[in-house]
C-alpha atoms as a PDB file:
ATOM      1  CA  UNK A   1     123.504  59.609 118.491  1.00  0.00           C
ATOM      2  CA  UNK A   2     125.124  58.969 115.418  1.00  0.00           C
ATOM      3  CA  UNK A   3     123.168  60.139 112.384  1.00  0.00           C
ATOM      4  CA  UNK A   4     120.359  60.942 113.771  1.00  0.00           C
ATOM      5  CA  UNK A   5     117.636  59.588 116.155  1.00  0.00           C
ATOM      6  CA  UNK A   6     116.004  56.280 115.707  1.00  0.00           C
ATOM      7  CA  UNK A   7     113.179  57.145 113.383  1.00  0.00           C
ATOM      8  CA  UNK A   8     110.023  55.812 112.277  1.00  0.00           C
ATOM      9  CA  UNK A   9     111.906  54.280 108.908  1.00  0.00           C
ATOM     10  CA  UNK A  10     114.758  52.605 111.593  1.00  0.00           C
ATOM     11  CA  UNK A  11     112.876  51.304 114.355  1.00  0.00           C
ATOM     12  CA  UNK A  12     111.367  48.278 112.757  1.00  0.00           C
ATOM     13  CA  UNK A  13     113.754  46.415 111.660  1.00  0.00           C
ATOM     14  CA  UNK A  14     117.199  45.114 113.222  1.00  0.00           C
ATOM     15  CA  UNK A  15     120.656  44.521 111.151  1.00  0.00           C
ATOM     16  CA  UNK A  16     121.525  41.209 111.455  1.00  0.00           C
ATOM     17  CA  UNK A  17     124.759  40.704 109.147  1.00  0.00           C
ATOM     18  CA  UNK A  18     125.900  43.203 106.455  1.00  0.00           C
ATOM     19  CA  UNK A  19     128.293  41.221 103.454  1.00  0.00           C
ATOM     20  CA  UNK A  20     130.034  44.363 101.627  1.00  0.00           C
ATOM     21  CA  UNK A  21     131.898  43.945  98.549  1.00  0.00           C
ATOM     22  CA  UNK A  22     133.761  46.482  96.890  1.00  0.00           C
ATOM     23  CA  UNK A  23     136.337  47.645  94.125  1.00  0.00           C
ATOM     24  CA  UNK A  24     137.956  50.681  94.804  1.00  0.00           C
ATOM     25  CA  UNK A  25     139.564  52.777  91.958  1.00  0.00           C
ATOM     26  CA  UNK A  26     143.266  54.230  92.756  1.00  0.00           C
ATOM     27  CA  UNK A  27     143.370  56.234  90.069  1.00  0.00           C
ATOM     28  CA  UNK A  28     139.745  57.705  90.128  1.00  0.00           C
ATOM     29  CA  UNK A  29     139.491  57.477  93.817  1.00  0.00           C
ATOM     30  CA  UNK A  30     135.998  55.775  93.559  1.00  0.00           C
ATOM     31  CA  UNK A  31     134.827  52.998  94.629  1.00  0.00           C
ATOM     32  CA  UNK A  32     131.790  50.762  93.440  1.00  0.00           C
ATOM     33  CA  UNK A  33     130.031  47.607  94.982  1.00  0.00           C
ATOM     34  CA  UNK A  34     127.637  46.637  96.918  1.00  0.00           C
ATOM     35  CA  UNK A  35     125.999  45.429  99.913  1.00  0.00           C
ATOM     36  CA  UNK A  36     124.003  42.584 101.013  1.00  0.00           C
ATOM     37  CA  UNK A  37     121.904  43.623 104.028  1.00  0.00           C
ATOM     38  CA  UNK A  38     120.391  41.095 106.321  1.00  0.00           C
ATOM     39  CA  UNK A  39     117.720  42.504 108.789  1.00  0.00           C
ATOM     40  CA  UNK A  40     115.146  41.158 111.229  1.00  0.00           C
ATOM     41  CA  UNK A  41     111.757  42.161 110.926  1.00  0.00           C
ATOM     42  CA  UNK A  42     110.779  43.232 114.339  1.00  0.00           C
ATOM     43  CA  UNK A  43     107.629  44.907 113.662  1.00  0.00           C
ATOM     44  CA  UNK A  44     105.272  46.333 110.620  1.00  0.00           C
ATOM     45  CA  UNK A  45     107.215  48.454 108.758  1.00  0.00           C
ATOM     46  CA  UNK A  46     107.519  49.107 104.604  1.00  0.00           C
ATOM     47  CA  UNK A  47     109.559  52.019 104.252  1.00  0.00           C
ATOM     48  CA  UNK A  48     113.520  51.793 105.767  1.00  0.00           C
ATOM     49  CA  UNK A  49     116.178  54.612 106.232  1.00  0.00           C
ATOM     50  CA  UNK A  50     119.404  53.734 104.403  1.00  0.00           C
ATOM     51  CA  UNK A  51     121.745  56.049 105.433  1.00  0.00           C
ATOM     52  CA  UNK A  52     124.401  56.869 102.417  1.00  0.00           C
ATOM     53  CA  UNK A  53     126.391  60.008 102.019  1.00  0.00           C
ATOM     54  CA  UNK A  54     126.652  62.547  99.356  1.00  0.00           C
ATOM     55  CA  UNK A  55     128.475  62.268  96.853  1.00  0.00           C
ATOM     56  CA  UNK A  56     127.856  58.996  97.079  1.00  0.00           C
ATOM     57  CA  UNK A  57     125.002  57.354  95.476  1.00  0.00           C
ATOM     58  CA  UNK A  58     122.755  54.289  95.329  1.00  0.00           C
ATOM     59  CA  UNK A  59     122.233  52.767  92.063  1.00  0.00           C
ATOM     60  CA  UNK A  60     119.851  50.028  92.295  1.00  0.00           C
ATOM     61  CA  UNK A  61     118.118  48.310  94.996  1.00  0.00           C
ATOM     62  CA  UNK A  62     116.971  44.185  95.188  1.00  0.00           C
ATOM     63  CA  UNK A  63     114.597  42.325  97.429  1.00  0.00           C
ATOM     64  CA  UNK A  64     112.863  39.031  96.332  1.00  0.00           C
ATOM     65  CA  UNK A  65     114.922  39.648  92.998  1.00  0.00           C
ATOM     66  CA  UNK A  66     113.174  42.624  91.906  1.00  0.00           C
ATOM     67  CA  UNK A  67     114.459  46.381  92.168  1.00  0.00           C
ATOM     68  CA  UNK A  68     111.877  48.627  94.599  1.00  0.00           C
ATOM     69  CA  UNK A  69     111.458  52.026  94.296  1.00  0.00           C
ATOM     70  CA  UNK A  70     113.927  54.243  96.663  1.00  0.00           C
ATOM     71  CA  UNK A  71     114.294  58.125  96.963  1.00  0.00           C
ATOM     72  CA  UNK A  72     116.894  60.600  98.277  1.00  0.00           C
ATOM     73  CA  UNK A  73     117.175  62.954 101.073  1.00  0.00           C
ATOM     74  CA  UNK A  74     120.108  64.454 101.282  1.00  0.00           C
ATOM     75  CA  UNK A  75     122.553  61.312 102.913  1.00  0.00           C
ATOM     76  CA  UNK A  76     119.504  59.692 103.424  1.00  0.00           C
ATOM     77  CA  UNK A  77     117.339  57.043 101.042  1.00  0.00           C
ATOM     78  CA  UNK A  78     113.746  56.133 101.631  1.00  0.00           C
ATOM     79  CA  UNK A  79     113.647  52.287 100.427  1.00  0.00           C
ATOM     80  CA  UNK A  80     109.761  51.931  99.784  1.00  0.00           C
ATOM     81  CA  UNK A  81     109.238  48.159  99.921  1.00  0.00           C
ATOM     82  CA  UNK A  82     106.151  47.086  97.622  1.00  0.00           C
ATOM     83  CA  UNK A  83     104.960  45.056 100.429  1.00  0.00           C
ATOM     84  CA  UNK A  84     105.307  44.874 104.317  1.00  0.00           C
ATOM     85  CA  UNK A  85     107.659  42.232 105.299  1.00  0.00           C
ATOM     86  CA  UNK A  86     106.568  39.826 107.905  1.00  0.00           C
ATOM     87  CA  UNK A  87     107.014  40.438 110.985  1.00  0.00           C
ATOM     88  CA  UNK A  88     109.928  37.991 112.603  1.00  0.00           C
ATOM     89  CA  UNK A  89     111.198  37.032 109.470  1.00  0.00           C
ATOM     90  CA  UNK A  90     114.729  37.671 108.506  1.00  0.00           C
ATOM     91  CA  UNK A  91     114.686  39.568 104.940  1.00  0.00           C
ATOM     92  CA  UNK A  92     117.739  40.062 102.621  1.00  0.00           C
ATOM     93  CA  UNK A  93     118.091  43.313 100.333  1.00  0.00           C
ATOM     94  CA  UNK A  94     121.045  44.005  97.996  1.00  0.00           C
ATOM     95  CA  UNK A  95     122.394  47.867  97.403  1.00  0.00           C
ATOM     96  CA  UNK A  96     123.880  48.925  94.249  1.00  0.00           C
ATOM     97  CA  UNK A  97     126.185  50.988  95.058  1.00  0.00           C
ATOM     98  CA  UNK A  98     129.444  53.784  93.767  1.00  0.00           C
ATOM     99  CA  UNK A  99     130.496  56.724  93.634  1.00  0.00           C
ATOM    100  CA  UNK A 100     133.630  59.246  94.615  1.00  0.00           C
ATOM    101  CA  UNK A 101     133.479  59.214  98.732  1.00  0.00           C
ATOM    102  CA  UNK A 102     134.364  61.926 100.611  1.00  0.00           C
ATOM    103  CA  UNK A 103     138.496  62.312 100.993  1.00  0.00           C
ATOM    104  CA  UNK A 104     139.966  62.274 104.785  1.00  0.00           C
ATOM    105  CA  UNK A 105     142.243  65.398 104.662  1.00  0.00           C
ATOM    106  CA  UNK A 106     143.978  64.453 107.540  1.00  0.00           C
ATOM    107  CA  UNK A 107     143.443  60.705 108.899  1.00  0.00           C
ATOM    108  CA  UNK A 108     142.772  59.939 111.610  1.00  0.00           C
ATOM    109  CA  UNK A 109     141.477  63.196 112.725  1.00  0.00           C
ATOM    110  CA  UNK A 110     138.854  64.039 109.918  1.00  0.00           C
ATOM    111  CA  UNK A 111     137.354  61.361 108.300  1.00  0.00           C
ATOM    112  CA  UNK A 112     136.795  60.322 104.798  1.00  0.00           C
ATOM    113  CA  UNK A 113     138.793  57.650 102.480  1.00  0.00           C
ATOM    114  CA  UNK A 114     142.276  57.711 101.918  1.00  0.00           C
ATOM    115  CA  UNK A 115     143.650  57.461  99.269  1.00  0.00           C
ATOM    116  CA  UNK A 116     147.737  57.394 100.142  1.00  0.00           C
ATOM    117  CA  UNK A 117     150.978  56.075  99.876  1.00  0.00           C
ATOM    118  CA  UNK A 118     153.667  53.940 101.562  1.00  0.00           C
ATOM    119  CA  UNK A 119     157.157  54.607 102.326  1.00  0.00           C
ATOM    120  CA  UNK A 120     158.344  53.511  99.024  1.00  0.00           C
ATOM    121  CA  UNK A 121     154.977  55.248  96.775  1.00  0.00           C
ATOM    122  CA  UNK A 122     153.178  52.813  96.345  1.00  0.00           C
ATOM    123  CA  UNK A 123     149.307  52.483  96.998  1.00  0.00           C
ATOM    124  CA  UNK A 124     147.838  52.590 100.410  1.00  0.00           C
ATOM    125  CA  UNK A 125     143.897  52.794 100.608  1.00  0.00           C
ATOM    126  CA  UNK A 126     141.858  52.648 103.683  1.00  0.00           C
ATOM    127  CA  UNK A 127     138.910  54.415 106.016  1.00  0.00           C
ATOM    128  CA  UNK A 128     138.813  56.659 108.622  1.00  0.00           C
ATOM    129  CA  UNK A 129     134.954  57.038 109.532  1.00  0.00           C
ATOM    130  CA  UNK A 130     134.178  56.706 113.503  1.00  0.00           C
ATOM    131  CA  UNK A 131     133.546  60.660 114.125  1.00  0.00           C
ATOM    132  CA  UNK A 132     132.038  60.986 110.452  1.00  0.00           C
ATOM    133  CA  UNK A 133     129.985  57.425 110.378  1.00  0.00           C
ATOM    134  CA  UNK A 134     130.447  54.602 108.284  1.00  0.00           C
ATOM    135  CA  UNK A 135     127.887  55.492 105.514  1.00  0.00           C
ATOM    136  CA  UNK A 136     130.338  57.802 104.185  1.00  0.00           C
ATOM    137  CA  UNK A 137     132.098  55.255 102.404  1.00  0.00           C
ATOM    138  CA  UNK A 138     128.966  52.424 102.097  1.00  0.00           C
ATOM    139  CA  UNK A 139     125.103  52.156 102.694  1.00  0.00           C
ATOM    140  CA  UNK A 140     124.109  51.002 106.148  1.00  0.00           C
ATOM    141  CA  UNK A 141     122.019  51.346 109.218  1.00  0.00           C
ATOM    142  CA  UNK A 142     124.205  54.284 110.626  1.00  0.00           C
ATOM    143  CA  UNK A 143     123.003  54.176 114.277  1.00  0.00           C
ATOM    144  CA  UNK A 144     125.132  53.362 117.079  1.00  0.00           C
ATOM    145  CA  UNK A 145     122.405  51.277 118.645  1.00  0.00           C
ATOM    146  CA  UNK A 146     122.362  48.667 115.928  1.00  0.00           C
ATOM    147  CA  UNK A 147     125.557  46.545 115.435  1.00  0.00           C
ATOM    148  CA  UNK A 148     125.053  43.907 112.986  1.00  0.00           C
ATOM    149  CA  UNK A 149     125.991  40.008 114.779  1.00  0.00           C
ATOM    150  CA  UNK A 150     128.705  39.528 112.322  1.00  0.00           C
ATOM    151  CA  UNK A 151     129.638  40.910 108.732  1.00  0.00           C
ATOM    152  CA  UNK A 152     132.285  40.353 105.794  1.00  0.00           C
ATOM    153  CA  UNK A 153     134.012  42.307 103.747  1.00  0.00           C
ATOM    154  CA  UNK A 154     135.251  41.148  99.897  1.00  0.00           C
ATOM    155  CA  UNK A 155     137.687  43.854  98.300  1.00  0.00           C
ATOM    156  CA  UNK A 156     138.808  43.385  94.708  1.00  0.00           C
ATOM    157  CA  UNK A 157     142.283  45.075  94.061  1.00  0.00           C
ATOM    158  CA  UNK A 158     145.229  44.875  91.640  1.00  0.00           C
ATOM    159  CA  UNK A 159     147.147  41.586  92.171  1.00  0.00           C
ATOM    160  CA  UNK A 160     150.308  43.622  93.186  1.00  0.00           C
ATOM    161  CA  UNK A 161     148.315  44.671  96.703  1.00  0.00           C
ATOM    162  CA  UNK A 162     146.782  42.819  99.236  1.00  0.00           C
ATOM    163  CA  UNK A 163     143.677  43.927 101.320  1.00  0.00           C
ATOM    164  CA  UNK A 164     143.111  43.091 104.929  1.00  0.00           C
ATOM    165  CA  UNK A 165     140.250  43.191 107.194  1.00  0.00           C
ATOM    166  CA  UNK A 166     138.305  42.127 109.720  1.00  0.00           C
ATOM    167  CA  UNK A 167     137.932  38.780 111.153  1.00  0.00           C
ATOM    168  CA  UNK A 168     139.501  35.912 109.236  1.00  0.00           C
ATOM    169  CA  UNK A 169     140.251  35.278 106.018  1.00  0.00           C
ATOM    170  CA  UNK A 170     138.360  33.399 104.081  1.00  0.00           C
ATOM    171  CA  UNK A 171     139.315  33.536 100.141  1.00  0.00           C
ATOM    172  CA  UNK A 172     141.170  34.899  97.984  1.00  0.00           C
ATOM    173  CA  UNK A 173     140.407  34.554  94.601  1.00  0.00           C
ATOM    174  CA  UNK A 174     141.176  36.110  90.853  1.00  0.00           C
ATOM    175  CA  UNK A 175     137.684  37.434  89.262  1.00  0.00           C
ATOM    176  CA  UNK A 176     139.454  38.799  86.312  1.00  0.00           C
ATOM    177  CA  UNK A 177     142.654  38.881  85.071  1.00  0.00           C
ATOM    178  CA  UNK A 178     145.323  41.322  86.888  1.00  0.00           C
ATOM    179  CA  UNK A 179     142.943  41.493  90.165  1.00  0.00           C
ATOM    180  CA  UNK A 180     142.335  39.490  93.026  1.00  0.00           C
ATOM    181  CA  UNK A 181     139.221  39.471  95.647  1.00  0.00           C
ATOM    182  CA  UNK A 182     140.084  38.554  99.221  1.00  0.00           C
ATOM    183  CA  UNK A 183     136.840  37.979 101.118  1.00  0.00           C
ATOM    184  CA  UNK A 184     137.302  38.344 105.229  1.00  0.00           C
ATOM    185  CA  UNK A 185     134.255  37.676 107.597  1.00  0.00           C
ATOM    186  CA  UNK A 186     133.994  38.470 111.415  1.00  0.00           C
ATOM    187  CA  UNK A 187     131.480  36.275 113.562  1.00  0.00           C
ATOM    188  CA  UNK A 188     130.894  38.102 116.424  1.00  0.00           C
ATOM    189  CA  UNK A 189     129.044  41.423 116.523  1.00  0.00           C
ATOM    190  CA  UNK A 190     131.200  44.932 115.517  1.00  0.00           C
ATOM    191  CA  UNK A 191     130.029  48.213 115.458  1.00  0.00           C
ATOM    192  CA  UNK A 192     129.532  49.314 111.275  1.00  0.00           C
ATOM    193  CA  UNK A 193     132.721  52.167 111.832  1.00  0.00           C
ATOM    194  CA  UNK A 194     134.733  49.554 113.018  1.00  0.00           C
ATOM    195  CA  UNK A 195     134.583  46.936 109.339  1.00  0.00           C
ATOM    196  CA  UNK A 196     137.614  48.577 107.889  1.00  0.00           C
ATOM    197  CA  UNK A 197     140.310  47.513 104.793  1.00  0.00           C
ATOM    198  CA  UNK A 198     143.235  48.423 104.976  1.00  0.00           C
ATOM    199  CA  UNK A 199     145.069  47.883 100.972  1.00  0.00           C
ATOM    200  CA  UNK A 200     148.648  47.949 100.553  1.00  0.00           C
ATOM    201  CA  UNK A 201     151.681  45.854  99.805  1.00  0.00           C
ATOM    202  CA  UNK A 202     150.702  43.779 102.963  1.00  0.00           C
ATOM    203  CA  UNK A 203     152.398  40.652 104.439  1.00  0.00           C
ATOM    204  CA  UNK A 204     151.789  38.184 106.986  1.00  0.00           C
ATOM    205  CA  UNK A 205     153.080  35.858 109.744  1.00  0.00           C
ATOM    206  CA  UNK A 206     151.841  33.562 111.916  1.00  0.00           C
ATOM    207  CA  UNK A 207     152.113  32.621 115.801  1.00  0.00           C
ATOM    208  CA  UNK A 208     150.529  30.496 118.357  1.00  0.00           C
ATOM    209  CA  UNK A 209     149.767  32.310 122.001  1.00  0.00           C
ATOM    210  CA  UNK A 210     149.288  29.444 124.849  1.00  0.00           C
ATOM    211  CA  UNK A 211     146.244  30.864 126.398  1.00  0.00           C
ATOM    212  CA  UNK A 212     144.116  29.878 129.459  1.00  0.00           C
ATOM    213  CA  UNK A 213     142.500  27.289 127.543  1.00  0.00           C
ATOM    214  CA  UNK A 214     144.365  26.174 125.109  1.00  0.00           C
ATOM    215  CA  UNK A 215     145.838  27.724 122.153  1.00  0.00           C
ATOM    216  CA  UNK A 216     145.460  30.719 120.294  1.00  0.00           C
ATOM    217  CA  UNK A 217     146.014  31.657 116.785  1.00  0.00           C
ATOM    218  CA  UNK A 218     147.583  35.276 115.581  1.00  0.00           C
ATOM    219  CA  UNK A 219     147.748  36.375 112.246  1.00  0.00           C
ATOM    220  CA  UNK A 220     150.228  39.538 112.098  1.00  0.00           C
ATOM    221  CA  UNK A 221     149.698  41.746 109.025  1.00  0.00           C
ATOM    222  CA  UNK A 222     152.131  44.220 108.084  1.00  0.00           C
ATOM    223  CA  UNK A 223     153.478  46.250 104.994  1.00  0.00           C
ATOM    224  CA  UNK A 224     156.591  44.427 103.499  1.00  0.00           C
ATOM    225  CA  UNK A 225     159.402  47.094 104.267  1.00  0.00           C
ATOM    226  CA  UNK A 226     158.365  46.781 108.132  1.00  0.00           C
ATOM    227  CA  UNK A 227     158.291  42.962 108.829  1.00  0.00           C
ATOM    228  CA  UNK A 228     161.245  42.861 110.761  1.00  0.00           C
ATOM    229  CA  UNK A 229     160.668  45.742 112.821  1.00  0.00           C
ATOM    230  CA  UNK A 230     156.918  44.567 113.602  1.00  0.00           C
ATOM    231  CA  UNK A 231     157.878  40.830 114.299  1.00  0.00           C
ATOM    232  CA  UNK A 232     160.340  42.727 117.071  1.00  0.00           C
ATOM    233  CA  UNK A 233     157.543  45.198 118.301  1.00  0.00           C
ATOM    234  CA  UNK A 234     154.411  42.964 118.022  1.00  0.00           C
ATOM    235  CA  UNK A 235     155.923  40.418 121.066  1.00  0.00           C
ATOM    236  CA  UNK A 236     154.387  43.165 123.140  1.00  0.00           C
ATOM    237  CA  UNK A 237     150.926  41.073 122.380  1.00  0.00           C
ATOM    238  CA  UNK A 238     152.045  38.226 124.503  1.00  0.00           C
ATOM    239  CA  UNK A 239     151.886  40.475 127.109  1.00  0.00           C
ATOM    240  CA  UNK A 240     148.515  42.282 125.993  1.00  0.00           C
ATOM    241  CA  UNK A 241     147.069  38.909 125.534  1.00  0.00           C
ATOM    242  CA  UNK A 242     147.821  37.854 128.876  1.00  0.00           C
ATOM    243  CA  UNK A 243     146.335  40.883 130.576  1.00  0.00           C
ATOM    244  CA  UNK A 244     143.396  40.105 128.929  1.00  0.00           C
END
C-alpha cells in the first residue's frame, strides 16, 4: 500500500477524474493551485481522507459553492462534509491549495520537486513522486487502488517556457500578461504518480505511425538544444510501436 490502508474516510467514495491546475514559483520554489476532484459516491460516507503532505497545506475547501470545515493530521486532512452525499451520485469538490513542496535531492531516486536547470541554465521544473506518492506535490486520493478514469493538468508558467504533460494538448492560453497556461487532459485511466509536467524550453514535432488500423499520431517533445539529436534517436518508436 501506498499511504496507508484503505480507511473508513477512503472506502466510500471512488475518484473519478482529478483537473489540477497549478502555478509554480521558480524563484520561491512554491507552487499554488488547485484541484477539482470528481468522486463517485459508492456508499454513506461524510467525512473523506485527503491525503496532502507537509509542508504543504490546504487553504480552502468548496462543495455546492460553500467552503466545509477540514482538519489536519499530519499529511492527512479530514474533509467533514455538512451533509452525506448521496449515494451513486457523482460529487465535485475544489481544493485550495500552496505551499513550498518537498525538494527531490537526487531525481529520480528520492522524490520531491525539482527545481533545475538545462544545459544552457535555464529553468527546468518537474516531479519525481512514485516511491514518495503523488500528494507530495498536490491533494489527492493517494492509494494505489484508486486511479482516477482520466485527469488534466493546466500549468501557468513564464511565456519564455513551455510545460508538457500528459495526454493531449488542449490550450494554451495567456491569463496575464508575461505567462501562459497550457491545459493537457488524458482520457483513459492513469495512476495519480504518473500525471507529471515537465517545464522547460520545450519544442515539438510531429509524425504519423501507419498502425494496424490505420494511422497514428505522435507528438515528440523535446528541449530546444536536443531536437536534432532526438528526431535521430526517437525513430526507435517505429519499432516500439510495432512491437506493441
Amino acid at each position: 500500500t501506498l499511504r496507508g490502508s484503505i480507511s473508513a474516510e477512503r472506502d466510500w467514495w471512488d475518484v473519478n477524474w482529478y483537473g489540477i491546475d497549478i502555478s509554480p514559483d521558480y524563484m520561491g520554489k512554491s507552487l499554488a493551485g488547485n484541484v477539482t476532484l470528481r468522486f463517485r459516491v459508492m456508499a454513506p460516507g461524510s467525512r473523506m481522507q485527503i491525503d496532502l503532505q507537509q509542508p504543504m497545506q490546504i487553504d480552502q475547501v468548496v462543495w455546492k459553492d460553500k467552503s466545509i470545515a477540514f482538519e489536519r493530521s499530519g499529511n492527512v486532512y479530514y474533509i467533514n462534509f455538512p451533509e452525506q452525499p448521496v449515494t451513486g451520485n457523482l460529487e465535485t469538490i475544489i481544493i485550495e491549495y500552496s505551499g513550498k513542496p518537498v525538494v527531490a535531492v537526487r531525481p529520480p531516486w528520492d522524490g520531491g520537486w525539482i527545481f533545475s536547470k538545462d544545459n544552457l541554465g535555464r529553468p527546468w521544473m518537474s516531479v519525481a513522486c512514485q516511491g514518495l506518492g503523488a500528494s507530495v506535490w498536490y491533494p489527492c486520493k493517494d492509494h494505489q487502488s484508486d486511479e482516477p478514469d482520466s485527469a488534466a493538468i493546466s500549468i501557468t508558467v513564464p511565456d519564455t517556457l513551455m510545460a508538457v504533460a500528459n495526454g493531449r494538448l488542449r490550450s494554451a492560453i495567456s491569463r496575464k500578461p508575461g505567462t501562459m497556461s497550457y491545459t493537457w487532459a488524458v482520457t483513459s485511466p492513469i495512476n495519480n504518480y504518473n500525471i507529471i509536467p515537465y517545464i522547460g524550453k520545450y519544442t515539438s514535432w510531429h509524425e504519423n505511425y501507419n498502425g494496424l488500423k490505420g494511422k497514428l499520431d505522435c507528438d515528440y517533445w523535446v528541449l530546444d538544444y536536443s531536437l536534432i539529436k532526438a528526431k535521430k534517436h526517437f525513430k526507435q518508436t517505429d519499432t516500439l510501436l510495432n512491437a506493441f
